[in-house]
Protein backbone atom coordinates (compact mmCIF):
# COMPACT_ATOMS: atom_id res chain seq x y z
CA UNK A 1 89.11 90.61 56.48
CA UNK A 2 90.49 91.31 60.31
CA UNK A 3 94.31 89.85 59.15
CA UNK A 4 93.74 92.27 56.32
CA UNK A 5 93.27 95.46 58.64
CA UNK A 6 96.21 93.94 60.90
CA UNK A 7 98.56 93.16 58.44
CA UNK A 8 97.83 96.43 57.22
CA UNK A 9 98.62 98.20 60.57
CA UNK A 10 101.53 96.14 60.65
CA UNK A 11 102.82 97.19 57.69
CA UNK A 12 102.38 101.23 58.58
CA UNK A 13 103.75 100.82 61.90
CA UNK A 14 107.33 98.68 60.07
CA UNK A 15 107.59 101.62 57.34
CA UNK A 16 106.86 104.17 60.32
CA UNK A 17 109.72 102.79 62.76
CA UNK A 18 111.93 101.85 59.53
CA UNK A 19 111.70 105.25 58.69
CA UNK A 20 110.25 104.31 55.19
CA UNK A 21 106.65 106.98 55.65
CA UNK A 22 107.24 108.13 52.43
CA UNK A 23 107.15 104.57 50.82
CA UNK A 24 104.29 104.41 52.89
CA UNK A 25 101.99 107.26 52.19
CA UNK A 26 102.29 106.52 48.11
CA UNK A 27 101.75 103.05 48.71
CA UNK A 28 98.40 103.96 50.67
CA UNK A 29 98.12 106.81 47.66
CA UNK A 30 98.12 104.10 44.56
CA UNK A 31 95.77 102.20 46.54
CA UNK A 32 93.24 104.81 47.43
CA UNK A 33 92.50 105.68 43.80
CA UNK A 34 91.65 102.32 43.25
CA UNK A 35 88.70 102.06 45.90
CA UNK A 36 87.56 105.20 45.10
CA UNK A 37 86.57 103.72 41.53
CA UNK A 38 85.68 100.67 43.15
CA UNK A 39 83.07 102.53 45.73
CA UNK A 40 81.54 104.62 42.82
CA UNK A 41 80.90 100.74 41.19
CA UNK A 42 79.74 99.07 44.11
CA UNK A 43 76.96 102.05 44.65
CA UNK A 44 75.82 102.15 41.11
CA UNK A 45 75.54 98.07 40.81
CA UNK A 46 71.63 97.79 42.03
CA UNK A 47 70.20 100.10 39.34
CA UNK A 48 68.55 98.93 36.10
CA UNK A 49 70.25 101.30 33.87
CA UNK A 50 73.03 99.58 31.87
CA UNK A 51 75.98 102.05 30.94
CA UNK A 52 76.24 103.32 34.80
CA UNK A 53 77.03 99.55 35.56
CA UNK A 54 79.54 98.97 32.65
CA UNK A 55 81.09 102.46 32.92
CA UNK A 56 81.58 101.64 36.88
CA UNK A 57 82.99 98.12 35.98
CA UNK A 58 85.26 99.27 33.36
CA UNK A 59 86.71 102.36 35.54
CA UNK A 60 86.86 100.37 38.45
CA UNK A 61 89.24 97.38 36.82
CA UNK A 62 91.05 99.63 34.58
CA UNK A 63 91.68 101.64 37.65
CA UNK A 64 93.03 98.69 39.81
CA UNK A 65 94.71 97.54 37.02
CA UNK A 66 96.45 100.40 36.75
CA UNK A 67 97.18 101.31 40.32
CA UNK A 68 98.21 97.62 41.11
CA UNK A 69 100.02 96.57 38.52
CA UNK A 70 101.86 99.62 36.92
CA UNK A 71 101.91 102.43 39.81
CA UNK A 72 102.42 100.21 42.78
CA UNK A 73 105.26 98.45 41.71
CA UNK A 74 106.79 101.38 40.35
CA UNK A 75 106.81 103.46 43.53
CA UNK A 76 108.16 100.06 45.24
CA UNK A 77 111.27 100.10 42.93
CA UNK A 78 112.22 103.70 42.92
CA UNK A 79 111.63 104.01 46.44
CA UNK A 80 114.45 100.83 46.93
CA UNK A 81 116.29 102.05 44.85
């Protein structure tokens, strides 16, 4: 998890001194709505009630699903190109 957090560093500092922040901020952006899903799941998965859990599961993959695989490479194309 510690080359995660420095890679990530890495990665705003390059689009920072690149001048890319704006590639930067809606790459942090798609990924944000992600973990908020994936928080709201996490904290729901110790109770004994069943939809919570499957409604948390079920928003949190469709969710990164979503903002990993059809709004982050989006925003890496147009912002290329």
């Amino acid at each position: 998890m510690m080359l995660h957090h420095v890679l990530t560093l890495v990665l705003y500092t390059g689009s920072y001194m690149i001048n890319c922040v704006e590639i930067g901020i809606l790459v942090v952006y798609c990924h944000d709505i992600a973990d908020l899903y994936c928080h709201f799941a996490k904290s729901i998965s110790d109770t004994t009630i069943e939809f919570p859990k499957l409604f948390g599961g079920v928003s949190m993959w469709s969710s990164w699903l979503f903002a990993r695989c059809i709004c982050y490479p989006l925003v890496v194309y147009y912002g290329i190109f």
